[in-house]
C-alpha atoms as a PDB file:
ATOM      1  CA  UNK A   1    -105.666 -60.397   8.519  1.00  0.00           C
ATOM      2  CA  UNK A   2    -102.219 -60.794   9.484  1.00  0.00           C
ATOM      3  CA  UNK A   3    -100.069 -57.524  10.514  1.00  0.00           C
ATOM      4  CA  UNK A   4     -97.212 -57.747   8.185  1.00  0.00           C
ATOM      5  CA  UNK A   5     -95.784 -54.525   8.331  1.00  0.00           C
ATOM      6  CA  UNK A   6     -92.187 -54.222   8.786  1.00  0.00           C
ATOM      7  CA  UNK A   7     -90.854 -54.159  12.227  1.00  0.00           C
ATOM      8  CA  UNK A   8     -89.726 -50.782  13.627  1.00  0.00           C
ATOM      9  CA  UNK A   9     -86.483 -50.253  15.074  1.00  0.00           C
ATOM     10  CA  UNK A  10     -87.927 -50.050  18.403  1.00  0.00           C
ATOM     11  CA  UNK A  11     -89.762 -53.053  17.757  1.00  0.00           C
ATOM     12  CA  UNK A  12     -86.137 -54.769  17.020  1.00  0.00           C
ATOM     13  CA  UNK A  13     -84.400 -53.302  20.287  1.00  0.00           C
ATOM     14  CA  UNK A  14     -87.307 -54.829  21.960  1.00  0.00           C
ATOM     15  CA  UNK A  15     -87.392 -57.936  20.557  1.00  0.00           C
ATOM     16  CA  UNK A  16     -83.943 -58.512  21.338  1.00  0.00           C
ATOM     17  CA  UNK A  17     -84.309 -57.680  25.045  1.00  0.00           C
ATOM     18  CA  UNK A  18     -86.804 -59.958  24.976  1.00  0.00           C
ATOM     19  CA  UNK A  19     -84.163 -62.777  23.823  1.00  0.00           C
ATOM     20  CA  UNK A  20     -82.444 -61.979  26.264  1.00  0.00           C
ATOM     21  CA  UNK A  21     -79.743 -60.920  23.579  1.00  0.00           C
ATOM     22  CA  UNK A  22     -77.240 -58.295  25.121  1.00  0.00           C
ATOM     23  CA  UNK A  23     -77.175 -54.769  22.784  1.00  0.00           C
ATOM     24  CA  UNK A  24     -76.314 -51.197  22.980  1.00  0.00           C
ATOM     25  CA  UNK A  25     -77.132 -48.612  20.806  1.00  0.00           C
ATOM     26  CA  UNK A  26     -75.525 -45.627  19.904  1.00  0.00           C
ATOM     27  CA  UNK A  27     -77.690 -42.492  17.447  1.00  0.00           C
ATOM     28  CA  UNK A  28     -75.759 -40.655  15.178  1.00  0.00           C
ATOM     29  CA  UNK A  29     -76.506 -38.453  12.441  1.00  0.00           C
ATOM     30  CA  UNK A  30     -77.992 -40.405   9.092  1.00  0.00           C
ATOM     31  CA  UNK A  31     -75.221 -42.104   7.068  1.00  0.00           C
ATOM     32  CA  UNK A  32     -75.568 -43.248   3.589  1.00  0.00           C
ATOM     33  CA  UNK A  33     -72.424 -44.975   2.987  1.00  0.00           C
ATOM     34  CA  UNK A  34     -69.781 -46.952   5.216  1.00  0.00           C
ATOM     35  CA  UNK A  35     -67.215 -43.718   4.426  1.00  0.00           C
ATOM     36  CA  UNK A  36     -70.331 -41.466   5.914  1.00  0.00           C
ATOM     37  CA  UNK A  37     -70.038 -43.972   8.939  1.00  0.00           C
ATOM     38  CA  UNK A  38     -66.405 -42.933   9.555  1.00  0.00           C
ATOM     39  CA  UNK A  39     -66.525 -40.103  12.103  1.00  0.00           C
ATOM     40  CA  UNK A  40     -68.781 -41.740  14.802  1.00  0.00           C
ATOM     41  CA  UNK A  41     -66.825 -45.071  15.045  1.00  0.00           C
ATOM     42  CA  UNK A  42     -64.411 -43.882  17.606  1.00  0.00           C
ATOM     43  CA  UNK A  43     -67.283 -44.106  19.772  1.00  0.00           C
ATOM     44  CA  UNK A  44     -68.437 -47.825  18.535  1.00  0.00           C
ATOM     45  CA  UNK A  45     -66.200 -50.369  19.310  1.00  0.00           C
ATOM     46  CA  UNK A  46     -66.422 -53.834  17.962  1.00  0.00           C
ATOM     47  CA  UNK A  47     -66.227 -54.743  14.117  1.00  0.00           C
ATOM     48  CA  UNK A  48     -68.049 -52.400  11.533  1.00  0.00           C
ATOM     49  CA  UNK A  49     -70.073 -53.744   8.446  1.00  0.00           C
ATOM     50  CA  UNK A  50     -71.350 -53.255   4.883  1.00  0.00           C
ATOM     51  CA  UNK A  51     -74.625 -54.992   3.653  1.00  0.00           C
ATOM     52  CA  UNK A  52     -75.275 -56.272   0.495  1.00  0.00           C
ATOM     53  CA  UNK A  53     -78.778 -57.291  -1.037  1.00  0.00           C
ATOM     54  CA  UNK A  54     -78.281 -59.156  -3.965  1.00  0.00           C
ATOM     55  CA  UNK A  55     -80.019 -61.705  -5.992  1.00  0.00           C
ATOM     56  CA  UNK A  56     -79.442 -64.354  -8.661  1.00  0.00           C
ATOM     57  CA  UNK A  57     -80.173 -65.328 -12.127  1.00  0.00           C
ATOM     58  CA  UNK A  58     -83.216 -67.310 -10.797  1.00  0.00           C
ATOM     59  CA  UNK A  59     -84.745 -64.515  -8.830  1.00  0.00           C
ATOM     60  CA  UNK A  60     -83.361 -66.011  -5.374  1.00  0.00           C
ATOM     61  CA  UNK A  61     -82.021 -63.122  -2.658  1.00  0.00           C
ATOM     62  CA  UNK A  62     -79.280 -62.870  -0.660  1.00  0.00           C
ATOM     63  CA  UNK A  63     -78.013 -60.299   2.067  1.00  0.00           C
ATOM     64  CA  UNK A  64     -74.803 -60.627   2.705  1.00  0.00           C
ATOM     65  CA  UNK A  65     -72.934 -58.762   5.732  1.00  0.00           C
ATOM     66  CA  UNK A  66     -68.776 -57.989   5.935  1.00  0.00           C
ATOM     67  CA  UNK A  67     -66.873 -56.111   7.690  1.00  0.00           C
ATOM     68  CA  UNK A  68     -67.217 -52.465   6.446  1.00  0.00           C
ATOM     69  CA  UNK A  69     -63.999 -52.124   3.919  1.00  0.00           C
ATOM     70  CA  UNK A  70     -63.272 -55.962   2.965  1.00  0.00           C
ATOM     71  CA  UNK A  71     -63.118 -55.906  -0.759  1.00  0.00           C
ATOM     72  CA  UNK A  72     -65.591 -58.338  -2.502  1.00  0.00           C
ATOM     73  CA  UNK A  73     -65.545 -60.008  -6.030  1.00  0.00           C
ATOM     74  CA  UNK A  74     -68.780 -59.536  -6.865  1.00  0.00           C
ATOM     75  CA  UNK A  75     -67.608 -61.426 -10.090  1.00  0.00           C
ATOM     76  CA  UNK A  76     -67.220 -64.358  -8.339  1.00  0.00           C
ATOM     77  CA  UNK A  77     -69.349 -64.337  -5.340  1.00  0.00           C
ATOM     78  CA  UNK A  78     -72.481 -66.447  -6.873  1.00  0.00           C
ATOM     79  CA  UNK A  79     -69.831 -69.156  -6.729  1.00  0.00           C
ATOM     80  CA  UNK A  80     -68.994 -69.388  -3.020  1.00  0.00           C
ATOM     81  CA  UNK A  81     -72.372 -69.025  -1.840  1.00  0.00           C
ATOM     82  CA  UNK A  82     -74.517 -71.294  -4.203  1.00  0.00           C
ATOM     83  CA  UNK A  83     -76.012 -68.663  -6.653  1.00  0.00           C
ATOM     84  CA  UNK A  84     -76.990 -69.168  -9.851  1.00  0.00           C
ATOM     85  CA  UNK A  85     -75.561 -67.046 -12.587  1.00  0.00           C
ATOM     86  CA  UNK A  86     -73.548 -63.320 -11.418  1.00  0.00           C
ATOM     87  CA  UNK A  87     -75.509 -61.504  -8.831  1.00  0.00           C
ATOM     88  CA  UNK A  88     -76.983 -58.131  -9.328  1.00  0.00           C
ATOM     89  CA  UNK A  89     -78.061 -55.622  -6.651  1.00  0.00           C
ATOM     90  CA  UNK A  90     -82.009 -55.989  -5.633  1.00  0.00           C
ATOM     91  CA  UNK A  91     -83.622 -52.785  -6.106  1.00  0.00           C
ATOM     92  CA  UNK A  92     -85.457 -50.327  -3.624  1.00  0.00           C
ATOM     93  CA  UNK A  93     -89.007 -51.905  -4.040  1.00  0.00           C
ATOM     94  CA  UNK A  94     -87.709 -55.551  -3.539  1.00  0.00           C
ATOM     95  CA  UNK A  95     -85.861 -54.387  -0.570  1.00  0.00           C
ATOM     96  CA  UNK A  96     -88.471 -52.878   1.043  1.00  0.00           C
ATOM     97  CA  UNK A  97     -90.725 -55.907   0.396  1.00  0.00           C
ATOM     98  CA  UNK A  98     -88.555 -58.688   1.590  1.00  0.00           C
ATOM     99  CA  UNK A  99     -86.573 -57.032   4.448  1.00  0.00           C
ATOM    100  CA  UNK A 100     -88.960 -53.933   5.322  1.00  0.00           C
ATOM    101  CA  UNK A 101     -85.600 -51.442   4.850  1.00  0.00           C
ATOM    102  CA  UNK A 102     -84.901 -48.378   2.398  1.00  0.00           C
ATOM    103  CA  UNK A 103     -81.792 -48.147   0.842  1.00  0.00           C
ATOM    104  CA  UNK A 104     -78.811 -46.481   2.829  1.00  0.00           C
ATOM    105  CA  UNK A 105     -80.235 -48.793   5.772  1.00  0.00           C
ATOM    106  CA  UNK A 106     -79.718 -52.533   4.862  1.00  0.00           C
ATOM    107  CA  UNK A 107     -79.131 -54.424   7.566  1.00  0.00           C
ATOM    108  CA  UNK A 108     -78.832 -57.785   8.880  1.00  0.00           C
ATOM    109  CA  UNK A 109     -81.074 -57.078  11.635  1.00  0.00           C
ATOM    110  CA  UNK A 110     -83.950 -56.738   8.509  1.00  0.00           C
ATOM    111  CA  UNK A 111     -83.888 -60.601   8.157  1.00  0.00           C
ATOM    112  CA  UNK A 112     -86.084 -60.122  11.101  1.00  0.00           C
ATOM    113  CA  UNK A 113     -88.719 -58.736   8.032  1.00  0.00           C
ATOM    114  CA  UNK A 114     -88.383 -61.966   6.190  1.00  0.00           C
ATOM    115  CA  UNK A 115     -91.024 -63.882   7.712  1.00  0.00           C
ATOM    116  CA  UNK A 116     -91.311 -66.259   4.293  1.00  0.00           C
ATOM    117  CA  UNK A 117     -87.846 -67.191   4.907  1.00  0.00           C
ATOM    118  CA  UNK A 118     -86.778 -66.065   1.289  1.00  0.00           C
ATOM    119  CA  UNK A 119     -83.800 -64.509   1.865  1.00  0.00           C
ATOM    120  CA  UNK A 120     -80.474 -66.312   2.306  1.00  0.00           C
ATOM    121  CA  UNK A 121     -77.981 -64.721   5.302  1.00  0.00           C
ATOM    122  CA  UNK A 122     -74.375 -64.702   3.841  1.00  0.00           C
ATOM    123  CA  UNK A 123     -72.287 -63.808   6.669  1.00  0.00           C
ATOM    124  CA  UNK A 124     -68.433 -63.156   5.845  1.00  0.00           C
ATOM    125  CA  UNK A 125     -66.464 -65.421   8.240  1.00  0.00           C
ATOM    126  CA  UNK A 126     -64.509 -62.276   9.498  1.00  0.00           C
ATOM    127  CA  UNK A 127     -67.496 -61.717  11.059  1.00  0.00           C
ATOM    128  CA  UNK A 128     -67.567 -64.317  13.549  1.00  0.00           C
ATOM    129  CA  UNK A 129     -64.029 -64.013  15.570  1.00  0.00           C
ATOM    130  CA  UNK A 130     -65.796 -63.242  18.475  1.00  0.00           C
ATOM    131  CA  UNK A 131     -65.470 -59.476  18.421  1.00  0.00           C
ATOM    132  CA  UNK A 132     -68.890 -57.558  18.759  1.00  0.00           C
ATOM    133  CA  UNK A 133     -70.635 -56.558  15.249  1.00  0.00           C
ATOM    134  CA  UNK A 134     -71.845 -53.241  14.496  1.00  0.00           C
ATOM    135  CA  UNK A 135     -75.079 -53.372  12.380  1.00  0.00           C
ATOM    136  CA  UNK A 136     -78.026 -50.759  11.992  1.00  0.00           C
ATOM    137  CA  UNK A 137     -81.178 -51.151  13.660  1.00  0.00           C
ATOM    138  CA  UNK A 138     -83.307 -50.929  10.428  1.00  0.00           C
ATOM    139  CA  UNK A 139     -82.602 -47.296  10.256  1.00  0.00           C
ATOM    140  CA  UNK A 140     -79.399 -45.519   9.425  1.00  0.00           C
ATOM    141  CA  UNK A 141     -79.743 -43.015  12.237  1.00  0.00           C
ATOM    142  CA  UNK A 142     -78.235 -45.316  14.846  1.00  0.00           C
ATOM    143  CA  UNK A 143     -75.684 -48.254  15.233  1.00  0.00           C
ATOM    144  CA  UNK A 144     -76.342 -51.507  17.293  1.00  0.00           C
ATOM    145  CA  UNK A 145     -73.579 -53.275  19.040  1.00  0.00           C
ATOM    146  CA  UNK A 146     -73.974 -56.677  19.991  1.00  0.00           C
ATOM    147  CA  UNK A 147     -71.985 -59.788  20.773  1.00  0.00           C
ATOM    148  CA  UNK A 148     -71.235 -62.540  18.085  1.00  0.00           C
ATOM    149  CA  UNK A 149     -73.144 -65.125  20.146  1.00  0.00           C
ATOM    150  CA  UNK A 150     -75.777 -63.200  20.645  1.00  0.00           C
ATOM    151  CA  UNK A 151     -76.235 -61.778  16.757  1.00  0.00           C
ATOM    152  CA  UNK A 152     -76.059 -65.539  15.660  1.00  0.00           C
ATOM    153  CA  UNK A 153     -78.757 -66.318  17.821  1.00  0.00           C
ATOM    154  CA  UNK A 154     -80.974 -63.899  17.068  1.00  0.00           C
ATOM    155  CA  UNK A 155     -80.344 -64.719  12.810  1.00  0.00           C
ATOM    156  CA  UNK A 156     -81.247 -68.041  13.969  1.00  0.00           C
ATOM    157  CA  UNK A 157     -84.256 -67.500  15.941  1.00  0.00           C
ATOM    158  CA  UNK A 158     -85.784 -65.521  12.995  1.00  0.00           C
ATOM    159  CA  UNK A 159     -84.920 -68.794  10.994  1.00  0.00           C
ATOM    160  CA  UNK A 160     -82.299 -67.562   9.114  1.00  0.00           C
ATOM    161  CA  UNK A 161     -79.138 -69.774  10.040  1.00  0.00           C
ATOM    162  CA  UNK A 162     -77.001 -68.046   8.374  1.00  0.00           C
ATOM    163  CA  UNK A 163     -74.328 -69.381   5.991  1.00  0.00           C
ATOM    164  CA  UNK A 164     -71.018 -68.410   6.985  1.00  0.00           C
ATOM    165  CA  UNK A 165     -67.680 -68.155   4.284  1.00  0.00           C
ATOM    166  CA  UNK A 166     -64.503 -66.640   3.000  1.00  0.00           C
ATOM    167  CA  UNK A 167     -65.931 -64.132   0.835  1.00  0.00           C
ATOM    168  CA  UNK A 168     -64.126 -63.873  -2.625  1.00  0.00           C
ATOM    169  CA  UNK A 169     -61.467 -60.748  -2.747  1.00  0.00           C
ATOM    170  CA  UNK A 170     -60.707 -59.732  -6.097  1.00  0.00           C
ATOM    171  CA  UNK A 171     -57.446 -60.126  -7.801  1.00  0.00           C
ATOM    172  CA  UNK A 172     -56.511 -56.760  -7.344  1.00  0.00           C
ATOM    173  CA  UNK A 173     -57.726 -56.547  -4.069  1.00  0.00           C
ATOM    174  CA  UNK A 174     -60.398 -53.659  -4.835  1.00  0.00           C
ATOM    175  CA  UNK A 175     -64.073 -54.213  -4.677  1.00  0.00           C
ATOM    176  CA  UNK A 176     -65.303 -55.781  -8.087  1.00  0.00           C
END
């Protein structure tokens, strides 16, 4: 039988040195939140994120990545990236069985769990300006850094080409 346990953060780190696909990590304390992220950033440079695991009316699921305070209309979202009916959040038990993550530690990086290719990679396109992205390595105890190039790559080679927009703000400029 197949192994299909989730990949560990090592794992991940090497994996990506395997690519080829530049890195550096940085171990911090466990944070929760993207406000719990706040006093170990001066030592991260590049753009930070928050990551979203959502799904749709049908049952489809989406993670979608932004930079770490852009406000989001979650109201409208399911609009811009092809979703049917409002999105709701994915709970613990689907997240750990489609990405191999716990809450507090969604990732991008976990599309590298999604070996059946059923989640869809939203990426906001503030994202991809060519600064460095901050994401964690499956676990919330650490931050990887790595190059836009290189990050789009590695969503690609784990078959996730990732679809890249303008995600909604809402009217009052708050998160929805």
């Amino acid at each position: 039988m197949k192994d299909v346990s989730p990949v560990t953060p090592d794992a991940l780190c090497a994996y990506l040195a395997e690519q080829g696909l530049a890195f550096h990590r940085t171990d911090h304390p466990a944070v929760f939140t993207v406000a719990e992220t706040a006093p170990h950033r001066d030592e991260m440079i590049g753009l930070h994120t928050k990551n979203l695991f959502l799904k749709d009316k049908k049952g489809r699921f989406f993670l979608v990545s932004a930079q770490a305070h852009a406000p989001i209309d979650l109201k409208r979202l399911h609009e811009r990236i092809g979703a049917s009916g409002r999105l709701s959040f994915g709970s613990a038990e689907q997240l750990m069985e489609k990405l191999g993550v716990t809450p507090g530690s969604v990732t991008a990086f976990a599309v590298i769990n999604d070996r059946a290719g059923e989640v869809t990679m939203v990426l906001d396109a503030a994202l991809t300006t060519g600064e460095d992205v901050n994401f964690h390595p499956l676990i919330n105890t650490a931050t990887l850094r790595i190059g836009r190039d290189d990050f789009l790559a590695f969503l690609r080679r784990t078959g996730h080409e990732p679809l890249i927009v303008d995600l909604p703000v809402p009217p009052d400029g708050q998160n929805a």
